[in-house]
Protein backbone atom coordinates (compact mmCIF):
# COMPACT_ATOMS: atom_id res chain seq x y z
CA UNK A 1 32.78 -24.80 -21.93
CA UNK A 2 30.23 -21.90 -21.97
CA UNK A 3 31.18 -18.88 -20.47
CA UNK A 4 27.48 -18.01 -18.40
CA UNK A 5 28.03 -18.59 -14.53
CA UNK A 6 27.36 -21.55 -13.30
CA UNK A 7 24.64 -19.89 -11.12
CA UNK A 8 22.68 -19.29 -14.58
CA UNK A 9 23.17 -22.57 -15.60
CA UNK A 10 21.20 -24.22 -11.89
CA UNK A 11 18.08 -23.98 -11.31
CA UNK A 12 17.25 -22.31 -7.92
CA UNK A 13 20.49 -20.72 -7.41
CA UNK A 14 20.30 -16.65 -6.66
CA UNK A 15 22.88 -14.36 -7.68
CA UNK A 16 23.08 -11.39 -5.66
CA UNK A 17 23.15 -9.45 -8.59
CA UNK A 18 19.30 -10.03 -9.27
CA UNK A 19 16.04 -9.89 -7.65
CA UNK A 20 15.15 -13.04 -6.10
CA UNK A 21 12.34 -14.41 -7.90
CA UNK A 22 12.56 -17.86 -5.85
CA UNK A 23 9.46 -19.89 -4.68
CA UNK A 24 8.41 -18.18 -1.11
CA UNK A 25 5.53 -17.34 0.59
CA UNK A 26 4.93 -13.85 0.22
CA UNK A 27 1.86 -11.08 0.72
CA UNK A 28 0.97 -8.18 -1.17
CA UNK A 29 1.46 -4.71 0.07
CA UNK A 30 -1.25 -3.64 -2.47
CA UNK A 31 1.19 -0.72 -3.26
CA UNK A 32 1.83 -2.11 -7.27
CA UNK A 33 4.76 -0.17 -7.15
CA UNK A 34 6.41 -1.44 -4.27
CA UNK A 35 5.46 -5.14 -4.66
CA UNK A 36 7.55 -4.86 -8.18
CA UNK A 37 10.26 -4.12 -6.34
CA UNK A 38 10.21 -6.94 -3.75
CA UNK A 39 10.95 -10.22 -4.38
CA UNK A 40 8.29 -12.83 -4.42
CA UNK A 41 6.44 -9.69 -5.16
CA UNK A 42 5.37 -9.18 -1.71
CA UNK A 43 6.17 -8.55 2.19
CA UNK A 44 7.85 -12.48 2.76
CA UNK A 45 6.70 -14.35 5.38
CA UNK A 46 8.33 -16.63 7.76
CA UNK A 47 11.14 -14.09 7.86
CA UNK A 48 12.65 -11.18 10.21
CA UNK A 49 12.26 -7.24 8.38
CA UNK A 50 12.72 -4.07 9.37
CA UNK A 51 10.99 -0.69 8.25
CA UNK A 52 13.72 2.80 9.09
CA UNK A 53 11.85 5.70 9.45
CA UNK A 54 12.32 8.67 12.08
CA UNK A 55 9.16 10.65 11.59
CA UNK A 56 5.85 8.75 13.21
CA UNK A 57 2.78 8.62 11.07
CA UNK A 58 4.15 8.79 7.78
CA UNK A 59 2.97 5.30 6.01
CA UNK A 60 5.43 2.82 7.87
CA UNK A 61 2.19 0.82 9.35
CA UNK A 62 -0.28 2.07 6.38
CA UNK A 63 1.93 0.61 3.86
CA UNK A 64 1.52 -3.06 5.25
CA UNK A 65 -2.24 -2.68 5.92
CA UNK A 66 -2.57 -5.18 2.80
CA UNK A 67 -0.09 -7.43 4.74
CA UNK A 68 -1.58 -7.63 7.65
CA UNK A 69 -5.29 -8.41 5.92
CA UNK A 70 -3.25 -11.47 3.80
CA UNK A 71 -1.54 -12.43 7.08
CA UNK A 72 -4.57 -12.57 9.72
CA UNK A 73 -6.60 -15.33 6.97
CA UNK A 74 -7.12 -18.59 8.86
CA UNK A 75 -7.91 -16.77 12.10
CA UNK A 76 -4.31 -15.82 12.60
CA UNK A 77 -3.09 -13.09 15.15
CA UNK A 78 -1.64 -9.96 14.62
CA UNK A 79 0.39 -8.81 16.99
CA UNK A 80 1.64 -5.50 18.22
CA UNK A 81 4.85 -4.71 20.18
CA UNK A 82 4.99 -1.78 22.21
CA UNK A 83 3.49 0.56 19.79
CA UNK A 84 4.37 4.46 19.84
CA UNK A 85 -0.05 4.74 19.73
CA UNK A 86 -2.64 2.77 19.84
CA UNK A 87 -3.62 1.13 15.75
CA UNK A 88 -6.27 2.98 14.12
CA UNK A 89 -8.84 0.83 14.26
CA UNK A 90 -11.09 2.36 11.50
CA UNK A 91 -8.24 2.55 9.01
CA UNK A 92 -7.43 -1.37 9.44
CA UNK A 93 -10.90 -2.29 9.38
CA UNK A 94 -11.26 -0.27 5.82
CA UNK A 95 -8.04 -2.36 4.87
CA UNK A 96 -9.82 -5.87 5.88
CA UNK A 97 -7.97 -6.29 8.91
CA UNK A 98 -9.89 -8.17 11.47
CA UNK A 99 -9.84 -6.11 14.57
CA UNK A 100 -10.96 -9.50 16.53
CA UNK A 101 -7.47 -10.77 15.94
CA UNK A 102 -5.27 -7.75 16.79
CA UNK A 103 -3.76 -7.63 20.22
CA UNK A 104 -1.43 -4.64 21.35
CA UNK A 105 1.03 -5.34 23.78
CA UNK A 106 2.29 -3.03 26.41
CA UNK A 107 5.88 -4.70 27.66
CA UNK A 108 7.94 -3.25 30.61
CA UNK A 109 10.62 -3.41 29.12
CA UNK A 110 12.73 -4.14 26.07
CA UNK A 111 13.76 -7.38 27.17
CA UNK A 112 10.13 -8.48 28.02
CA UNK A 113 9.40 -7.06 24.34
CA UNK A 114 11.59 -9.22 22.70
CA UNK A 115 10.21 -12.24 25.07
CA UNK A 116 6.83 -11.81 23.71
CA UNK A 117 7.49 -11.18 20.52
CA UNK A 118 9.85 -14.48 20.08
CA UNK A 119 6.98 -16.62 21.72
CA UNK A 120 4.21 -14.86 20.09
CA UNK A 121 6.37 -16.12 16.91
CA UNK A 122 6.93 -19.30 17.64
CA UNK A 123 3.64 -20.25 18.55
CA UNK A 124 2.19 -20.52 15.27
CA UNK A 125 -0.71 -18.56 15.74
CA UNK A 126 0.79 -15.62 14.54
CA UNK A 127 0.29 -14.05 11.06
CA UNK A 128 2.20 -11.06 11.50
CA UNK A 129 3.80 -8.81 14.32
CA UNK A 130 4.71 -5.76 14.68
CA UNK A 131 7.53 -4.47 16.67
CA UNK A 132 8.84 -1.40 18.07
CA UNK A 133 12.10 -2.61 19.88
CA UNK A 134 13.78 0.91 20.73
CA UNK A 135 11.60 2.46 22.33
CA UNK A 136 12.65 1.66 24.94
CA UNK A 137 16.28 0.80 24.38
CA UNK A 138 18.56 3.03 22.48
CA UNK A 139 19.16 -0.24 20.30
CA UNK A 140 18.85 -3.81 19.55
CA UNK A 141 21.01 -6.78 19.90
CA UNK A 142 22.29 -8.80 17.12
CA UNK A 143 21.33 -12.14 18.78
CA UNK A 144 18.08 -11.11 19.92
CA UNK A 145 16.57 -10.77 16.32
CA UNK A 146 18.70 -13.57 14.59
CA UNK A 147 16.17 -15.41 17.34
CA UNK A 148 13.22 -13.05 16.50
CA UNK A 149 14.51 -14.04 12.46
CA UNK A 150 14.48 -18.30 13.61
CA UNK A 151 10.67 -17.49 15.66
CA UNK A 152 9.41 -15.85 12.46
CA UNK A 153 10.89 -18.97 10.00
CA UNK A 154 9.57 -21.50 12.83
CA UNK A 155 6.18 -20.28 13.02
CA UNK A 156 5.58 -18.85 9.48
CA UNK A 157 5.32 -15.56 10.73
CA UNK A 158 5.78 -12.09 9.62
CA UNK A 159 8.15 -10.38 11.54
CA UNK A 160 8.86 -6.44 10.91
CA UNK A 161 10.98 -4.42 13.18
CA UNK A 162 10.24 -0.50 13.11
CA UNK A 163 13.48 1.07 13.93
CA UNK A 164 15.10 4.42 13.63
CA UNK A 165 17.25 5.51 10.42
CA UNK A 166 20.46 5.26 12.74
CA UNK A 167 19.86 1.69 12.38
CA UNK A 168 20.74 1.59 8.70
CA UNK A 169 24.78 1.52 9.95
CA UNK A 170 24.61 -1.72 11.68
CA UNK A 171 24.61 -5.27 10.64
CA UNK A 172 20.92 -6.85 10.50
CA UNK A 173 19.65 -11.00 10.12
CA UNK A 174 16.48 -9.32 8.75
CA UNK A 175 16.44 -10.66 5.14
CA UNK A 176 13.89 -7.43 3.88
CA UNK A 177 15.11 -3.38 5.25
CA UNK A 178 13.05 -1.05 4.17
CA UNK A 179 13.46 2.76 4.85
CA UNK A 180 10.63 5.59 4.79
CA UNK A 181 11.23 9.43 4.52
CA UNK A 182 8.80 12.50 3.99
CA UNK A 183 10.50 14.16 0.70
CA UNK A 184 8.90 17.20 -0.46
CA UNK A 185 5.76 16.65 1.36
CA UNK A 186 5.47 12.41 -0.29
CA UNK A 187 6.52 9.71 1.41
CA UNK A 188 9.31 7.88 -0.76
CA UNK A 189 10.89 4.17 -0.17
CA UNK A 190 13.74 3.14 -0.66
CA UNK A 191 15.26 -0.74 0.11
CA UNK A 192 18.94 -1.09 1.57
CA UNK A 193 18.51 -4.13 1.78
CA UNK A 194 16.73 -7.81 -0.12
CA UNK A 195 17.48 -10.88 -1.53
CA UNK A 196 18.54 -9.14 -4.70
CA UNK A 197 20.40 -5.65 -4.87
CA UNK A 198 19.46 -2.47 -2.97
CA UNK A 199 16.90 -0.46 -4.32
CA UNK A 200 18.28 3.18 -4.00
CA UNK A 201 15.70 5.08 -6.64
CA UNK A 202 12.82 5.87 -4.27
CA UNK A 203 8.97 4.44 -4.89
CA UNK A 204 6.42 6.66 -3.31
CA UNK A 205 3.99 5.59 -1.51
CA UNK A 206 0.68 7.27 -1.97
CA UNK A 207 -1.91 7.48 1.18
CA UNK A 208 -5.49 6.00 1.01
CA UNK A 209 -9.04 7.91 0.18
CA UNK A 210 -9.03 9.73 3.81
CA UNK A 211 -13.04 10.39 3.27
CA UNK A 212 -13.76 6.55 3.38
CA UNK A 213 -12.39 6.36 6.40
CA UNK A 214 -14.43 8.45 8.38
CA UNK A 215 -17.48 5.97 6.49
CA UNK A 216 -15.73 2.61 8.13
CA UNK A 217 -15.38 4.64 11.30
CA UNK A 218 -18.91 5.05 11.53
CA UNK A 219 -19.62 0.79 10.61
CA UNK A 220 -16.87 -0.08 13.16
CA UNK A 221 -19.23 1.38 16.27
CA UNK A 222 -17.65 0.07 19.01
CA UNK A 223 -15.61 -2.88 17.73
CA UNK A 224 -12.10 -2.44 20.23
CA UNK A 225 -8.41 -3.63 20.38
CA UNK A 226 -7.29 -6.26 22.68
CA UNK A 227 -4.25 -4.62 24.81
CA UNK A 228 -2.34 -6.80 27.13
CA UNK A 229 0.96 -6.13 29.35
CA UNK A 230 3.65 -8.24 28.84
CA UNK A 231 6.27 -9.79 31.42
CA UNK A 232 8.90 -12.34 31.69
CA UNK A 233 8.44 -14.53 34.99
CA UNK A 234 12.02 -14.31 36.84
């Protein structure tokens, strides 16, 4: 008998040991650098992620603006979950993100935030939500995103969770953790956590052109973001 594992030997069997290069669904971050170092070679859809940071503002949504431009194709929403500030509309707009399909949501409460994000997941019209869970909470249960991780997988949905550093010490379903930190005045990434092993030398992750901006700021006139308030019904 050979001595390779019997994992080499099967085709479509991942070792931990290597970076998943399976058949899934996947979009681009358009950050080269970063999509070499997820599997698929992009953000994965129909699955539950997190992005760790502790400073706001640093890249954490500007690093999935490609995402979220793959993800709204076919007229799909994009969702927002009790975001610390409002999305800047100009900068998704220069990233192809149609601001027609974004809709913030304002929950009262954690629990009502993780209500409308699993239905917002489940009902299929979702291409990609983003959610803030803690701020609101000091954390976030187990069960609640292993059913935000089964929403995401029904519905074909990318699912990202933006939670605090802290949360790097406790057990996650997400299948993707990504974590953010301002080093030396660049923002750096590093991944804890994939379907391969952790990726502990950090990427950075550069910023856009700031001057085109201000150009799509002046072509988006008065093009505005849907916000809507979210609760359960008791």
């Amino acid at each position: 008998m050979g001595t390779d594992p019997i994992g080499a030997r099967i085709a479509g069997v991942w070792r931990g040991s290597e970076l998943e290069n399976a058949p899934r669904v996947t979009h681009p971050t358009g950050h080269d650098a970063l999509d070499r170092e997820l599997p698929g070679g992009g953000w994965p859809e129909g699955s539950l992620s997190e992005v760790l940071h502790d400073a706001v503002g640093i890249g954490e949504v500007k690093m999935l603006a490609g995402v979220l431009a793959h993800a709204a194709k076919d007229d799909r929403l994009i969702a927002w979950i009790d975001p610390p500030h409002l999305p800047y509309a100009p900068a998704l707009a220069q990233a192809g993100v149609p601001l027609s399909r974004c809709l913030v949501v304002r929950p009262a409460s954690q629990e009502d935030g993780l209500w409308a994000a699993e239905q917002t997941l489940r009902s299929g019209a979702c291409g990609a939500l983003l959610f803030w869970p803690e701020r609101r909470a000091r954390t976030t249960d187990y069960a609640w995103m292993r059913r935000l991780q089964m929403a995401a997988e029904a519905g074909r949905s990318v699912a990202v969770l933006f939670r605090s550093t802290a949360a790097a010490a406790l057990a996650t379903p997400a299948h993707l953790r990504v974590a953010l930190a301002l080093e030396a005045g660049e923002v750096k990434v590093r991944i804890p956590k994939r379907r391969g092993p952790p990726l502990t030398t950090p990427v950075p992750l550069h910023v856009v052109d700031r001057p085109r901006v201000a150009v799509v700021a002046a072509a988006v006139g008065g093009a505005r973001l849907r916000v809507a308030h979210a609760a359960r019904h008791r």
